[in-house]
Protein backbone atom coordinates (compact mmCIF):
# COMPACT_ATOMS: atom_id res chain seq x y z
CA UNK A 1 0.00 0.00 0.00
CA UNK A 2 1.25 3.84 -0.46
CA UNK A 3 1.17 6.27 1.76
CA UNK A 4 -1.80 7.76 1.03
CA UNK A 5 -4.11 4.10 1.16
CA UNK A 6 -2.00 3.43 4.43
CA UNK A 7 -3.96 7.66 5.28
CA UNK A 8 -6.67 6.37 4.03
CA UNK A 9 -6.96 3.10 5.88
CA UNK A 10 -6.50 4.82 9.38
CA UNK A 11 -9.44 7.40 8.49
CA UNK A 12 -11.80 4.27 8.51
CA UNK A 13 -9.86 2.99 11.77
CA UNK A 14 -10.44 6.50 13.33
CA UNK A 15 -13.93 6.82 11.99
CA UNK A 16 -15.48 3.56 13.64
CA UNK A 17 -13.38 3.81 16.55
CA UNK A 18 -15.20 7.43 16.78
CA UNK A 19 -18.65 5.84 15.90
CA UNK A 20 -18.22 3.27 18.69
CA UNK A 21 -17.38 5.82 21.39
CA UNK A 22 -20.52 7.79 20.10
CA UNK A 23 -22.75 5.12 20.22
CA UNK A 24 -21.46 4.20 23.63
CA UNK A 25 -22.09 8.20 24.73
CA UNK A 26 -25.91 7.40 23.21
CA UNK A 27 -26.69 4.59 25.47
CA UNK A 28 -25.18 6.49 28.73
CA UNK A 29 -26.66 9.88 27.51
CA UNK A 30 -29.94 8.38 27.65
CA UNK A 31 -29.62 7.32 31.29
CA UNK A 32 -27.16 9.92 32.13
CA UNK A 33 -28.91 11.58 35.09
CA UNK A 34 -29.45 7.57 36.96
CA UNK A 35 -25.79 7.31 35.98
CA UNK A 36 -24.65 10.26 37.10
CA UNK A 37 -26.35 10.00 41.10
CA UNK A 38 -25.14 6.46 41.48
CA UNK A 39 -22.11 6.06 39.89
CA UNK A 40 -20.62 9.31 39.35
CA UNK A 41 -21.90 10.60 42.61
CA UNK A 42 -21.63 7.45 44.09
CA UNK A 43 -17.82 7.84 45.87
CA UNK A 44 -19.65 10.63 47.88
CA UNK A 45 -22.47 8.77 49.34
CA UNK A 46 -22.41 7.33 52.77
CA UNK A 47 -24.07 4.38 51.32
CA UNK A 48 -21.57 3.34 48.90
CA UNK A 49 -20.39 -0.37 48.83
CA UNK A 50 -16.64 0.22 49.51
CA UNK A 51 -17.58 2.03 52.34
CA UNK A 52 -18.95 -0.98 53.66
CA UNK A 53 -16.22 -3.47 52.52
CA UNK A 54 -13.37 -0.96 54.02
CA UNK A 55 -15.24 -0.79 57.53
CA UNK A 56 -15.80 -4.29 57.66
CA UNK A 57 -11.90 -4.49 56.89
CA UNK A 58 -11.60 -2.39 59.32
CA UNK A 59 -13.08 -4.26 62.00
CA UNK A 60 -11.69 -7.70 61.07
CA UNK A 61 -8.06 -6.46 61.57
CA UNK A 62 -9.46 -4.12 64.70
CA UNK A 63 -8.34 -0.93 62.30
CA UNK A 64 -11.41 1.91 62.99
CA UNK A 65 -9.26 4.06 60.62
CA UNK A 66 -10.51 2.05 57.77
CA UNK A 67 -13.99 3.34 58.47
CA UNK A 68 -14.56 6.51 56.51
CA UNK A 69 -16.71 9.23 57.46
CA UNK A 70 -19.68 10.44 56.01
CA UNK A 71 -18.63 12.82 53.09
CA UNK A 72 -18.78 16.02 54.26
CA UNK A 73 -19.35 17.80 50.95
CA UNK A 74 -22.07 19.76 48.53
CA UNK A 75 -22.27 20.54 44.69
CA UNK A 76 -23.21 23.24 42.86
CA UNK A 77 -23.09 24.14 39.46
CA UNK A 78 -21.79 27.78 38.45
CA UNK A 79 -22.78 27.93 34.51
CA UNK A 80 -25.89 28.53 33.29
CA UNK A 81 -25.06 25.45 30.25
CA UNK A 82 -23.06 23.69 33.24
CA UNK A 83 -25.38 20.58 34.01
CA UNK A 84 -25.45 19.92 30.43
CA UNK A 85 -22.79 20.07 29.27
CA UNK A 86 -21.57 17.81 32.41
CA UNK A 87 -24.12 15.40 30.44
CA UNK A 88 -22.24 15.34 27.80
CA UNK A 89 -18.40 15.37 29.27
CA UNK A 90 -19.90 12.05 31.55
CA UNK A 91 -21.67 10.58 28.29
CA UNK A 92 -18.23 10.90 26.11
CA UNK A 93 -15.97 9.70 28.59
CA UNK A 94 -18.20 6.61 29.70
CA UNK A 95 -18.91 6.01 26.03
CA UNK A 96 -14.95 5.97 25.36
CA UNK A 97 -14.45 3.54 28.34
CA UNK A 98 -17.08 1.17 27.43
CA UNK A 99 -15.82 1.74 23.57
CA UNK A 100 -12.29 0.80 24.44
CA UNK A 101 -11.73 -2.72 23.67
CA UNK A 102 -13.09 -1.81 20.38
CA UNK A 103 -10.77 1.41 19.58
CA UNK A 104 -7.81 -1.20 21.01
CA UNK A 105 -8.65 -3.61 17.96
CA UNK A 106 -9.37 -1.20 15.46
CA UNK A 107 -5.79 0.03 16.17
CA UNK A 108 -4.57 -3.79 15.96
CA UNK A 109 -6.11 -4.05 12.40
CA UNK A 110 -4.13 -1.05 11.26
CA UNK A 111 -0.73 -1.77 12.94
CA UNK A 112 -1.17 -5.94 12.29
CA UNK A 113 -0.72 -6.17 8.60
CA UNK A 114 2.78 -4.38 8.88
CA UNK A 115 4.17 -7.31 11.27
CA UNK A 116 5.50 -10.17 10.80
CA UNK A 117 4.29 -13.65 11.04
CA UNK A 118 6.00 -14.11 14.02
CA UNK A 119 5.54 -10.60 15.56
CA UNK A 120 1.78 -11.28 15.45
CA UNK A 121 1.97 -14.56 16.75
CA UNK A 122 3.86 -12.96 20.28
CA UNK A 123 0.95 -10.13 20.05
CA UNK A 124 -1.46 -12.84 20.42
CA UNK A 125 -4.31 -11.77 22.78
CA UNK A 126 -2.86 -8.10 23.01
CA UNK A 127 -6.42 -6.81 22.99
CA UNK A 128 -7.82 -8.47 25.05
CA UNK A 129 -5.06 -8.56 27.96
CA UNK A 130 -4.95 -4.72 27.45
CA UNK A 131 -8.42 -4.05 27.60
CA UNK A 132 -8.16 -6.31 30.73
CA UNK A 133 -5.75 -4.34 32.53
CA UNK A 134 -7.11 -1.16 31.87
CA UNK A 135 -10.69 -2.11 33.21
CA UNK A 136 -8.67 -3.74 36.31
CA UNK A 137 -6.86 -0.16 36.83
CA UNK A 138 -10.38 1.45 36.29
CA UNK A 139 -12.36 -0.15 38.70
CA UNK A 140 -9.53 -0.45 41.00
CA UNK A 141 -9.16 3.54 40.88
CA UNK A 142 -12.82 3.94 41.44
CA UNK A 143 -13.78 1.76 44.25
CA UNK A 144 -10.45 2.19 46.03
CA UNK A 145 -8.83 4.99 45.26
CA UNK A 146 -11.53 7.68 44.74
CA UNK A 147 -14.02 7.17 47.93
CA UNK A 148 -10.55 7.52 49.64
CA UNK A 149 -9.53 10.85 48.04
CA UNK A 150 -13.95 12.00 47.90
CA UNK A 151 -13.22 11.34 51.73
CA UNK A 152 -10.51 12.96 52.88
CA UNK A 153 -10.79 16.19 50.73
CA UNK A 154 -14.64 16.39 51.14
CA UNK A 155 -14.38 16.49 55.01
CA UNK A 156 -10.65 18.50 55.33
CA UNK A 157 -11.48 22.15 56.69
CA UNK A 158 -9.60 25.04 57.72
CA UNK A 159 -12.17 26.23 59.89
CA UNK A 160 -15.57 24.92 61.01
CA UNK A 161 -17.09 28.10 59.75
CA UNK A 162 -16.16 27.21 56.25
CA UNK A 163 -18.06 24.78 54.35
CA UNK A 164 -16.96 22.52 51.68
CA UNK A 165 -19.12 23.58 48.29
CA UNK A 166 -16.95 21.45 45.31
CA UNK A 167 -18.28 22.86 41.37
CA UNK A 168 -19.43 19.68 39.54
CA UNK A 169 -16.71 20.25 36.89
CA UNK A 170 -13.89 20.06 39.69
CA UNK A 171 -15.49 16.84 41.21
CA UNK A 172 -16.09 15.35 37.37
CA UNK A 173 -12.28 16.22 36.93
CA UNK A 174 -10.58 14.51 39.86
CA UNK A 175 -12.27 11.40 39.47
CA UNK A 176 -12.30 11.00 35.67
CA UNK A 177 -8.07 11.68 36.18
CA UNK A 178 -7.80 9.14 38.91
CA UNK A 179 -9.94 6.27 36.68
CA UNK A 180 -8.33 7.31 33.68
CA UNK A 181 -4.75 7.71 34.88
CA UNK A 182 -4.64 4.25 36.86
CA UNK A 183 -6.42 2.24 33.93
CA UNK A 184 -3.26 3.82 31.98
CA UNK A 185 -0.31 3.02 34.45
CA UNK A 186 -1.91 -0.43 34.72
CA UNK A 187 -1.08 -1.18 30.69
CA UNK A 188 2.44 -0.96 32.24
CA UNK A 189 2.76 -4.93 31.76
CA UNK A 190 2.10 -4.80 28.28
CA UNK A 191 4.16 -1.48 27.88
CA UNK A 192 7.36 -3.90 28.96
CA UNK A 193 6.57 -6.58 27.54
CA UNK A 194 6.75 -5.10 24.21
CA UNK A 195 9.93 -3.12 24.90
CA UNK A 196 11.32 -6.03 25.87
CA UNK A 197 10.77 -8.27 22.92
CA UNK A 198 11.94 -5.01 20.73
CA UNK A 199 15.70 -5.29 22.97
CA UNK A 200 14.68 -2.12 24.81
CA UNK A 201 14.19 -3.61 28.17
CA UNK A 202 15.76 -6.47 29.27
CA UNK A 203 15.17 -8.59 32.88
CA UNK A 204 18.95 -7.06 34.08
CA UNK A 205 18.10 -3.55 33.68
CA UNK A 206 14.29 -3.65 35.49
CA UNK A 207 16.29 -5.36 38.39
CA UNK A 208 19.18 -2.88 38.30
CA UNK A 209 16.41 -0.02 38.11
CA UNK A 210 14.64 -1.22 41.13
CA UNK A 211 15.13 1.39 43.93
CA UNK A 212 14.49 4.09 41.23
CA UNK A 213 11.09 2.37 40.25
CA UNK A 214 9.99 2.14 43.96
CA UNK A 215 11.08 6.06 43.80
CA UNK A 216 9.00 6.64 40.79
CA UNK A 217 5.76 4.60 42.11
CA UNK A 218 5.86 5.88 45.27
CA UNK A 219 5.95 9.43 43.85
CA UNK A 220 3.36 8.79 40.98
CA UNK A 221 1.30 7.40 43.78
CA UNK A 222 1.21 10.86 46.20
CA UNK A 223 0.54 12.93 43.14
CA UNK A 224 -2.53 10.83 42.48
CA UNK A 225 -4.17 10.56 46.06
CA UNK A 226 -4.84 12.28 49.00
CA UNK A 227 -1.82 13.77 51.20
CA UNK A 228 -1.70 11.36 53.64
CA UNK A 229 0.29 7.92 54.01
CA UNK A 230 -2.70 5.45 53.93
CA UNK A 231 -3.92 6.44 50.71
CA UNK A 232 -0.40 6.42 48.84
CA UNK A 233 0.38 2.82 50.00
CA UNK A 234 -3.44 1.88 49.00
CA UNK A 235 -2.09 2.84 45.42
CA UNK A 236 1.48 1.61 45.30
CA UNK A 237 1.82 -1.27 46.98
CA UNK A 238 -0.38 -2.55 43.80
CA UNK A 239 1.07 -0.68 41.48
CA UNK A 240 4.64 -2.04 42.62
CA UNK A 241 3.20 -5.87 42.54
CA UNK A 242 2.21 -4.61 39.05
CA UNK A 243 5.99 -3.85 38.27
CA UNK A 244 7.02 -7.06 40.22
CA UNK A 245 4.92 -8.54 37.56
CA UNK A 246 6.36 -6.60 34.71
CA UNK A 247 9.89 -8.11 36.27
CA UNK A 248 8.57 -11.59 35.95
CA UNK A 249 6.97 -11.24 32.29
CA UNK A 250 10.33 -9.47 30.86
CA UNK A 251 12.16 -12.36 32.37
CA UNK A 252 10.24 -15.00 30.14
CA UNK A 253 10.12 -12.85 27.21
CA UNK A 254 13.78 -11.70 27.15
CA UNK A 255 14.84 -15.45 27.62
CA UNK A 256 12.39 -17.03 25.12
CA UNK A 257 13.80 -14.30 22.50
CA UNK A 258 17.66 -15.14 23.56
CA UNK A 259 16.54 -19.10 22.83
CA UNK A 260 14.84 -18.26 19.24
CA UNK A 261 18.45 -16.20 18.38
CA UNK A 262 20.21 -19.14 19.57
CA UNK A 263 18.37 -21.44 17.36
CA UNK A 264 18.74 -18.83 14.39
CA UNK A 265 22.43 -18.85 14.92
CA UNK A 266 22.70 -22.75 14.71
């Protein structure tokens, strides 16, 4: 193909990727305000489920810290457009999250027919073991994570005297980060995997690099939560089994590659 098919292909990749993500907007859009109280809203309820499953942590391991507090926190809306076009930002990004397995293969069919037999055959499953992960990091940042950030920033005051009154568009920002952000950094398996069959990684150098990974997470993992201890280790001691992980899969990779050179050199 020349350059401008290989153009013209990826318009028709981009096109029904964009078609599935709208059609995914639809279907939310239609039930956007249900969505919106219980799941959007849902972190900042009293009633919400991890709520229940941290405080009955809590009290198995005789930890009362685990049990939150009721949210302390109101919305309001400061635009005249603002609750609609909320609508809309919830629709799109719900549509694009429910659409993403489907935007992951339409990218496969356009990068697939430039491998080789054998590349494709070590990408086997790549879609679905990314769109895995990424669900894992997005439910993982919204039933962890976020009711622990909703909590601690929704009842942190100053002063009694002044009340915590959060615009929808700041509350719609930090958790749409936090979900979209951890269903990223949890690709970071497959992100290794293929640097490592490409000779960029290599088992040695992830070991070498461990103190300045646990640096790194650790970091990555007080920008995105709250400013207290609890909350960063609730993020990176997963993330760090993630990269423990990572480790492991470079390790089989690196030395199944070093056995199919050997065999070519024979």
């Amino acid at each position: 193909m020349g350059f401008l098919d290989h153009v013209e292909d990826l318009r028709w990749h981009i096109i029904r990727s964009a078609a599935a993500i709208l059609i995914g907007a639809i279907i939310i859009f239609i039930k956007v305000e249900v969505i919106f109280d219980r799941i959007i809203l849902g972190p900042a309820h009293s009633n919400f489920v991890s709520y229940k499953w941290f405080c009955a942590l809590g009290r198995l391991m005789h930890y009362d810290a685990f049990c939150l507090h009721e949210v302390n926190m109101k919305f309001q809306n400061t635009a005249v457009t603002g609750q609609f076009m909320m609508s809309l930002s919830i629709s799109m990004w719900l549509g694009f999250i429910l659409a993403f397995p489907f935007v992951l293969w339409e990218l496969w069919k356009f990068v697939k027919p430039a491998l080789k037999p054998s590349e494709i055959k070590m990408a086997k499953g790549i879609v679905f073991w990314c769109s895995l992960l990424f669900f894992t990091g997005v439910l993982f940042a919204y039933y962890i994570v976020a009711p622990y950030a909703i909590n601690f920033f929704g009842n942190y005051q100053l002063s009694p005297s002044v009340q915590n009154i959060v615009t929808l568009d700041n509350y719609f920002d930090m958790i749409s980060t936090l979900v979209l952000a951890l269903g990223v950094v949890f690709e970071m398996p497959i992100l290794v995997l293929f640097l490592t069959r490409i000779g960029v990684f290599t088992p040695q150098l992830l070991r070498k690099q461990r103190r300045l990974a646990f640096l790194i997470l650790f970091i990555l993992s007080e920008i995105i939560t709250p400013p207290d201890l609890f909350s960063c280790l609730l993020v990176f001691i997963p993330l760090y089994i993630l990269y423990e992980i990572t480790v492991l899969i470079s390790t089989r990779t690196y030395n199944a590659r070093q056995k199919r050179k050997a065999e070519n050199d024979d």
